[in-house]
Protein backbone atom coordinates (compact mmCIF):
# COMPACT_ATOMS: atom_id res chain seq x y z
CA UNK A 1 -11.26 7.97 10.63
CA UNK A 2 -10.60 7.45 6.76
CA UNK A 3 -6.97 7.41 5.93
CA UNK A 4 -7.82 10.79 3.49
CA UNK A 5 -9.12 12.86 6.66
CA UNK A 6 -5.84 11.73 9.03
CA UNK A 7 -3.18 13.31 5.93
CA UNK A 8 -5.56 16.03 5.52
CA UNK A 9 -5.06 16.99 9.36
CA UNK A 10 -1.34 17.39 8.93
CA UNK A 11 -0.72 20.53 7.03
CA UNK A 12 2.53 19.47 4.93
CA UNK A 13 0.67 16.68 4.09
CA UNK A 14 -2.83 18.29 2.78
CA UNK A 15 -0.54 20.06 0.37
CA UNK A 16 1.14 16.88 -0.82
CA UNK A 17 -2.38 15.59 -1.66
CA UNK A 18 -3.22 18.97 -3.41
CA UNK A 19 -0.06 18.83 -5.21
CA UNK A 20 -0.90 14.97 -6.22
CA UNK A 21 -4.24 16.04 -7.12
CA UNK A 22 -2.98 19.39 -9.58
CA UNK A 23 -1.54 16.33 -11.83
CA UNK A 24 -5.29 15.65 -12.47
CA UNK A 25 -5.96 12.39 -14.34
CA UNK A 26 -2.78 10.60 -15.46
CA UNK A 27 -5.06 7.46 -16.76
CA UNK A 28 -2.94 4.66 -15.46
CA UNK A 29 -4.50 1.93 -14.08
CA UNK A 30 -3.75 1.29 -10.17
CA UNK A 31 -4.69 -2.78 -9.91
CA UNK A 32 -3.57 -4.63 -6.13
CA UNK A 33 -3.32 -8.22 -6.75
CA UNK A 34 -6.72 -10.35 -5.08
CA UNK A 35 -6.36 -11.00 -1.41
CA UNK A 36 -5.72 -14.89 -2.65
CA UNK A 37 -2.71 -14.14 -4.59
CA UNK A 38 -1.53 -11.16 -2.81
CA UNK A 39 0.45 -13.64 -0.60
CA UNK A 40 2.20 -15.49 -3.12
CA UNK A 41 3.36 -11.68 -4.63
CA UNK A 42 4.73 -11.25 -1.02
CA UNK A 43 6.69 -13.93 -1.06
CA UNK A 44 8.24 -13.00 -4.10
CA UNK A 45 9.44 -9.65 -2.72
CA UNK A 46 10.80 -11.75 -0.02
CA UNK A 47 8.47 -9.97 2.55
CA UNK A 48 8.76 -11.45 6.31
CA UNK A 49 6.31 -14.16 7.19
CA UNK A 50 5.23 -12.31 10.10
CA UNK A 51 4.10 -9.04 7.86
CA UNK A 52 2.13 -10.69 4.90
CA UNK A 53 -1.37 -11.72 7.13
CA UNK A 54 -1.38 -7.96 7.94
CA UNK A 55 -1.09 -6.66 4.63
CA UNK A 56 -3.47 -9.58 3.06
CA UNK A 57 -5.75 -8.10 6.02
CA UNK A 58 -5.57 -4.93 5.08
CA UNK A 59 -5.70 -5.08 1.84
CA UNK A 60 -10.15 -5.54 2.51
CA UNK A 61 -10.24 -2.53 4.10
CA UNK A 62 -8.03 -0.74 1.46
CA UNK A 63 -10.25 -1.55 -0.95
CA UNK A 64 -13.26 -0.67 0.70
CA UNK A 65 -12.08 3.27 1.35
CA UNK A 66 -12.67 5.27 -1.59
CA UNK A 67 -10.41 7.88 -0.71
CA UNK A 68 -7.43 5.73 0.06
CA UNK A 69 -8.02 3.93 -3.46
CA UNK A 70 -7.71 7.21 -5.12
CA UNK A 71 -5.14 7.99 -3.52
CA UNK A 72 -2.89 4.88 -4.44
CA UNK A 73 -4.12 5.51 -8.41
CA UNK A 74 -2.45 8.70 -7.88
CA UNK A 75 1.09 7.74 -6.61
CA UNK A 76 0.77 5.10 -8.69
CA UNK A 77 -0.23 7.52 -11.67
CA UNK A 78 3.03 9.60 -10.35
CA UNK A 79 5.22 6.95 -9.87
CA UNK A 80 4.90 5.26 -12.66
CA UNK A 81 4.61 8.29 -15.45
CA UNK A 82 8.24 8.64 -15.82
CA UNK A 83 9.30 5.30 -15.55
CA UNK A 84 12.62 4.16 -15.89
CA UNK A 85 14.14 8.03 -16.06
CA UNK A 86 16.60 8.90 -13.77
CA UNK A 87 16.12 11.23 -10.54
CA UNK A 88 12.15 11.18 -11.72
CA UNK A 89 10.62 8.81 -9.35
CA UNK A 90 8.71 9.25 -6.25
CA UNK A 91 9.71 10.31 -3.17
CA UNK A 92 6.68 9.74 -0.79
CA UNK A 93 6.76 11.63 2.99
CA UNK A 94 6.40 9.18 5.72
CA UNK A 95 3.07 9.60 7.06
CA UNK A 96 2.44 10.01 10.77
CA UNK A 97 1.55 7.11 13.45
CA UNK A 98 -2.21 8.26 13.69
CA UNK A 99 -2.56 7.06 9.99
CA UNK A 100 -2.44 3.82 11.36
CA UNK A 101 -1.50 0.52 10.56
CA UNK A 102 -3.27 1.32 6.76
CA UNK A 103 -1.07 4.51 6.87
CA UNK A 104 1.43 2.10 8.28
CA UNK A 105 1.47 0.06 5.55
CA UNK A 106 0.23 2.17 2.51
CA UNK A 107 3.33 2.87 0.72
CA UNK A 108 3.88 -0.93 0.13
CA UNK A 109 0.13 -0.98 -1.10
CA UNK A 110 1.84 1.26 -3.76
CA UNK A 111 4.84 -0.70 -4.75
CA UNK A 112 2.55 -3.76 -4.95
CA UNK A 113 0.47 -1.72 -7.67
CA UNK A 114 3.24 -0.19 -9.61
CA UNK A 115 4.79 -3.87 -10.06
CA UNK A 116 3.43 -4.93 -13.35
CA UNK A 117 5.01 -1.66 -14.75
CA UNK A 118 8.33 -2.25 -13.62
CA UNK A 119 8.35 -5.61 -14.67
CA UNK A 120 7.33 -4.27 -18.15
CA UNK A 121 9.95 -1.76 -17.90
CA UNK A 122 12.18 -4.59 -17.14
CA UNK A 123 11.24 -6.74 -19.98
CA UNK A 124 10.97 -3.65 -22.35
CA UNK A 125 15.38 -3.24 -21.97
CA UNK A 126 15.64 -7.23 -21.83
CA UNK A 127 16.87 -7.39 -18.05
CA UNK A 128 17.27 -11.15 -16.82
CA UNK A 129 14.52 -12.40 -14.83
CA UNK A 130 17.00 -13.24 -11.77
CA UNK A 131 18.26 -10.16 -11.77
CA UNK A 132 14.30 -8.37 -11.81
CA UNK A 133 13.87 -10.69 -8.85
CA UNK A 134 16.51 -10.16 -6.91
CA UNK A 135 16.10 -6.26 -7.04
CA UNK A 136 12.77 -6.05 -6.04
CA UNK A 137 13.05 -8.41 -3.12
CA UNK A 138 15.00 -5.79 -1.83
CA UNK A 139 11.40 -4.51 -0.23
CA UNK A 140 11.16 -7.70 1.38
CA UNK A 141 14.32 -6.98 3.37
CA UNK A 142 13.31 -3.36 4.09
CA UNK A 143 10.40 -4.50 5.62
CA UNK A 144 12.13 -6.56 7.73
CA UNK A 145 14.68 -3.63 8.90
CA UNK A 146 11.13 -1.78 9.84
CA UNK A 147 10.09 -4.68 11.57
CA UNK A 148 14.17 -4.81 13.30
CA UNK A 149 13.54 -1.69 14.74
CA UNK A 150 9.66 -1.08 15.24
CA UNK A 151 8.47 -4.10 16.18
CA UNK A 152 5.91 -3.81 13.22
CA UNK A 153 5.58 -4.13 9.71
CA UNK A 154 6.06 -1.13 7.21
CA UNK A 155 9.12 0.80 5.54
CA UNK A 156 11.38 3.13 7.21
CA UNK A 157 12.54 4.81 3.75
CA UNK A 158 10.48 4.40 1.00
CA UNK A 159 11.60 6.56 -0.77
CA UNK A 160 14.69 4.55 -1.44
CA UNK A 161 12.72 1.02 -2.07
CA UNK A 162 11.52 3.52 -4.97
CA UNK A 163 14.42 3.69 -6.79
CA UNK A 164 14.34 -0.29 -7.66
CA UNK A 165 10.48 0.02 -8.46
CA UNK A 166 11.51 2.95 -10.81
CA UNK A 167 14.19 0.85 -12.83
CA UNK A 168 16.60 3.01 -11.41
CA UNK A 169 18.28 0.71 -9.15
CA UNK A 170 19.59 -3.02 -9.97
CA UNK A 171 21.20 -5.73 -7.43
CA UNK A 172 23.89 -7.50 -9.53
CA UNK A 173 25.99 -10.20 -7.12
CA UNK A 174 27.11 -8.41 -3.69
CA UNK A 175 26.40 -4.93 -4.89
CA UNK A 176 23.53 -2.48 -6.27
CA UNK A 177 23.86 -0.01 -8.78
CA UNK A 178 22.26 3.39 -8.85
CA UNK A 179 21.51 4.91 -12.69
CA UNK A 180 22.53 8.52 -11.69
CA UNK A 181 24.63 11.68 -12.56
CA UNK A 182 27.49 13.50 -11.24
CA UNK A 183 27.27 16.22 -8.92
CA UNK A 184 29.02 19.16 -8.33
CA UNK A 185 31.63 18.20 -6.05
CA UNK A 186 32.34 14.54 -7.43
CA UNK A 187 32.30 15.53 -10.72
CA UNK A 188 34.12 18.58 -10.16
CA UNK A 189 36.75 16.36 -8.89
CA UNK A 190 36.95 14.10 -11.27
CA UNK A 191 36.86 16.23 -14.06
CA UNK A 192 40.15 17.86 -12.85
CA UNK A 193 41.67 14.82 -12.75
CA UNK A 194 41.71 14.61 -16.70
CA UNK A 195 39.21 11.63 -16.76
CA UNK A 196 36.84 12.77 -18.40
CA UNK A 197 32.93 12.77 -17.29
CA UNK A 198 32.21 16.20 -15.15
CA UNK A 199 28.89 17.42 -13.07
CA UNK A 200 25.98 16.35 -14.98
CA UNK A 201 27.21 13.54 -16.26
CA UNK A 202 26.00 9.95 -16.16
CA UNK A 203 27.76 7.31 -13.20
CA UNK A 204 26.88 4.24 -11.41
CA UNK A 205 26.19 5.12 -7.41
CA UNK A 206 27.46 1.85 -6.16
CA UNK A 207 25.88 0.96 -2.83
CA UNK A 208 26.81 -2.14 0.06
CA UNK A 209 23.67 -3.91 0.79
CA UNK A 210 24.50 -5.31 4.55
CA UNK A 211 23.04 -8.33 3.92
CA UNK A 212 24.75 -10.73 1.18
CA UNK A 213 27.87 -11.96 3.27
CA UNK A 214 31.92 -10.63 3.40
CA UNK A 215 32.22 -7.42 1.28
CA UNK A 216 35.39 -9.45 -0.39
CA UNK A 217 37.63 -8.33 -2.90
CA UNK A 218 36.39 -11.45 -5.29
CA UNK A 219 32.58 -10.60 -4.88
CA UNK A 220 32.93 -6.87 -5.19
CA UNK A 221 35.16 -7.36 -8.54
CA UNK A 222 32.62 -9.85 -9.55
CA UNK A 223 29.86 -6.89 -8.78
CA UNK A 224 31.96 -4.80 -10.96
CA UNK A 225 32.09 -7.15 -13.91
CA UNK A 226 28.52 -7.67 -13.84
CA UNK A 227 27.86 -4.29 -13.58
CA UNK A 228 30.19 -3.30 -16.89
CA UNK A 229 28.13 -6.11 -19.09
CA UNK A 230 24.79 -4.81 -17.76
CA UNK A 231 24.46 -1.49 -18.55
CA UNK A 232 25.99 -1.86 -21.75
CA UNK A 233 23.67 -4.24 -22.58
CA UNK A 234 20.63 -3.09 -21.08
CA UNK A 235 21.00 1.15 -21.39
CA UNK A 236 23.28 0.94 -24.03
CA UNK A 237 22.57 4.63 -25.03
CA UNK A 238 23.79 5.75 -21.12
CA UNK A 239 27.73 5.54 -21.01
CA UNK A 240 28.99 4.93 -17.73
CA UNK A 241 32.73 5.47 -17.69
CA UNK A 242 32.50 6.10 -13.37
CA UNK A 243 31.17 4.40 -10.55
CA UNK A 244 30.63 6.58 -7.26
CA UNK A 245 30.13 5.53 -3.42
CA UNK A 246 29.14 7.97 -0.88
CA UNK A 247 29.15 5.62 2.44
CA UNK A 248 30.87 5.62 6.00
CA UNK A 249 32.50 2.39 4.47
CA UNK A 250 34.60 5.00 2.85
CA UNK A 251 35.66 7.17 5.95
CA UNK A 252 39.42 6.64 5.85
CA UNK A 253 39.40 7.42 9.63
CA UNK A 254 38.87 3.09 9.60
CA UNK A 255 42.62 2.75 8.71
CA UNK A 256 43.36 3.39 11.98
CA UNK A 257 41.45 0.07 13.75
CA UNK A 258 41.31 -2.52 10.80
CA UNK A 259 44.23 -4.37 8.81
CA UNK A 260 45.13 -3.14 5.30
CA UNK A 261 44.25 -6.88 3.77
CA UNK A 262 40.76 -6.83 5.64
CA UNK A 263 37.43 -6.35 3.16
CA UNK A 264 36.90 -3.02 4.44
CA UNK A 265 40.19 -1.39 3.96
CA UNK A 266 40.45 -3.10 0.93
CA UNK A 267 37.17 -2.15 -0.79
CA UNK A 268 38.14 1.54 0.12
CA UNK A 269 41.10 1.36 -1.79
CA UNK A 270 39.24 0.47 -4.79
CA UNK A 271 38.50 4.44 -4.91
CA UNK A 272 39.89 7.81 -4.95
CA UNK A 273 38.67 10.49 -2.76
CA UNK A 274 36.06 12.91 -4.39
CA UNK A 275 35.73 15.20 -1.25
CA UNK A 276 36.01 15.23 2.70
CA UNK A 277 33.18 15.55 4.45
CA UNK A 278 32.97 17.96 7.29
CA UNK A 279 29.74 17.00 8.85
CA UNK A 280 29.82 14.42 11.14
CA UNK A 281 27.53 11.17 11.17
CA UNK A 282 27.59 8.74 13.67
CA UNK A 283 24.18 7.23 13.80
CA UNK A 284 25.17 5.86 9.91
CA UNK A 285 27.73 3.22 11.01
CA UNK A 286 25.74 2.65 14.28
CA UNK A 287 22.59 1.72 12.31
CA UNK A 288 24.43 -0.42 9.81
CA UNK A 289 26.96 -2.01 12.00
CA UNK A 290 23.90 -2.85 15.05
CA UNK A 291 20.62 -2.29 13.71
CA UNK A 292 19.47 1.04 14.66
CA UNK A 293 21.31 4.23 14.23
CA UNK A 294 19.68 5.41 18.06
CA UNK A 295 21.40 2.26 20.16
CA UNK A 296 23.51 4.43 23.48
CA UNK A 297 26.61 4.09 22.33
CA UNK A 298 28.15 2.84 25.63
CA UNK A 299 25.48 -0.29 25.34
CA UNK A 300 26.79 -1.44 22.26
CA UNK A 301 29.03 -4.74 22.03
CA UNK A 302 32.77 -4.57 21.11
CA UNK A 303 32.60 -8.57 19.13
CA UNK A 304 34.41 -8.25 16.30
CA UNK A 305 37.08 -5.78 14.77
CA UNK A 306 34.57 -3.74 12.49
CA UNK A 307 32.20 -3.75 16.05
CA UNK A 308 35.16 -2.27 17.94
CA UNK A 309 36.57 -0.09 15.49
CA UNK A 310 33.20 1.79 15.25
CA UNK A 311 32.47 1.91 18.94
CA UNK A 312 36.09 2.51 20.13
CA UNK A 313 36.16 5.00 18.11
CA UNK A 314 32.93 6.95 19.58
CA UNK A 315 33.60 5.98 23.24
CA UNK A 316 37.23 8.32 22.70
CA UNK A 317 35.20 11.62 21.84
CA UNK A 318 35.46 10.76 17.56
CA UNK A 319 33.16 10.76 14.82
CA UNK A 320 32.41 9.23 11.64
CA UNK A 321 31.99 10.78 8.47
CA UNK A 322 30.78 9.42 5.36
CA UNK A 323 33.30 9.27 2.20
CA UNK A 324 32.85 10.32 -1.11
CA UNK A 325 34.72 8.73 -3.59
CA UNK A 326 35.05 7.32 -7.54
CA UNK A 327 36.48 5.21 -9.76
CA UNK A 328 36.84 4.39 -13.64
CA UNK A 329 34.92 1.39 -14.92
């Protein structure tokens, strides 16, 4: 069965594709690198070893399904239309297992097409080639997180891998920086503290990738400092006065199993609280501390202090919560 038919079959997806479809003919041009180069693009985006015969495979029998090819033209077309504004990129639905490995696999077909527009979007505000690099290889590790915990190649949340191919998003040292706005809560909150931006305003979502080394105080200040020069430079027009984090790193709950001087602790205090949250969300820490947010709880190991704050912590009936906090640039 063509991939076209499979979406068609799922009813929240056949109105995706009509919605897609509405847009009519955006005129971008939706090109996949030749099956001879596609691997050396791969290994660019730091994509496993293990996933790049499949999706040099596939890439045939993409080519050969008419439907499918329209299809990527139109994410593409959608992705791409608004590029570089904030909060207007794509947010594609995960398509089910009888889509197949091409269904699998399909959303990377798209990144893979949009490149040459983010890399003009890059060179359009002057960003640094290391720094275009290292954010997109950041679908590279994704892939292998979907590999981690599925045994196969593909990408548990595109949607977020979006957000670099949209110019949105930028690794700079240990940390990535979102181009976003305030909400209602964290801007409410700052506001009343007298410093200035409110709801609606423009901030920096910081985020912890887990996979550049110690979260320590010197490579988080460097972050910081690169951050500051960067967006001055490069969206000089966007003043960013705040930097938010909305993670479990930030659930103050940790105070009570790690030292003040460890990176943890210390990172937190970098911030002031925005809001508690009241909804609990264990499988967060779980999947970022082991892997995979659906590990039994009494299976996991106890090996280290951040290992046996998180599970001590869930074996005596608690829960983790993710913080929300800011702070001034």
């Amino acid at each position: 069965m063509e991939l076209l038919e499979t979406l068609r079959a799922d009813a929240r997806l056949a109105e995706w594709l009509r919605g897609l479809a509405s847009e009519g003919d955006l005129r971008v041009e939706a090109v996949l690198p030749d099956a001879d180069e596609l691997p050396d693009v791969l290994l660019d985006l730091s994509v496993p070893h293990e996933d790049i015969n499949e999706l040099v495979a596939l890439r045939d029998r993409l080519g050969a399904d008419e439907g499918a090819m329209t299809l990527l033209a139109r994410c593409v077309a959608r992705f791409v239309r608004d590029m570089g504004e904030i909060g207007k990129g794509w947010e594609p639905p995960p398509f089910p297992a009888s889509a197949g490995a091409l269904g699998r696999l399909f959303h990377v077909y798209v990144f893979l097409a949009a490149l040459p527009y983010v890399r003009a979007h890059h060179r359009e505000r002057g960003v640094p080639d290391e720094v275009s690099r290292r954010t997109l290889a950041d679908l590279g590790r994704h892939m292998a997180v979907h590999r981690r915990r599925r045994g196969t190649g593909g990408l548990l949340f595109p949607w977020w891998i979006a957000l670099h191919f949209h110019g949105e998003l930028f690794q700079l040292g240990r940390l990535q920086f979102q181009r976003a706005r305030l909400g209602q809560r964290t801007g409410g909150a700052i506001a009343a503290t007298g410093a200035g931006p409110g709801p609606g305003d423009p901030c920096l979502s910081l985020h912890i990738p887990d996979f550049r080394g110690p979260l320590s105080p010197a490579a988080c200040e460097r972050s910081l400092a690169l951050a500051r020069e960067f967006f001055a430079e490069h969206y000089p027009e966007e003043r960013y006065e705040i930097a938010v984090c909305h993670s479990w790193l930030l659930d103050p709950q940790l105070k009570r199993y790690l030292p003040a001087d460890s990176n943890i602790i210390r990172f937190q205090d970098r911030f002031e609280s925005a809001y508690e949250e009241t909804t609990p969300d264990d499988g967060v820490p779980i999947g970022f501390v082991f892997g995979d947010p659906e590990l039994p709880v009494e299976e996991l190991p106890r090996r280290n202090s951040v290992e046996r704050a998180v599970v001590d912590h869930l074996r005596a009936g608690g829960h983790w919560y993710g913080g929300h906090g800011w702070l001034a640039l």
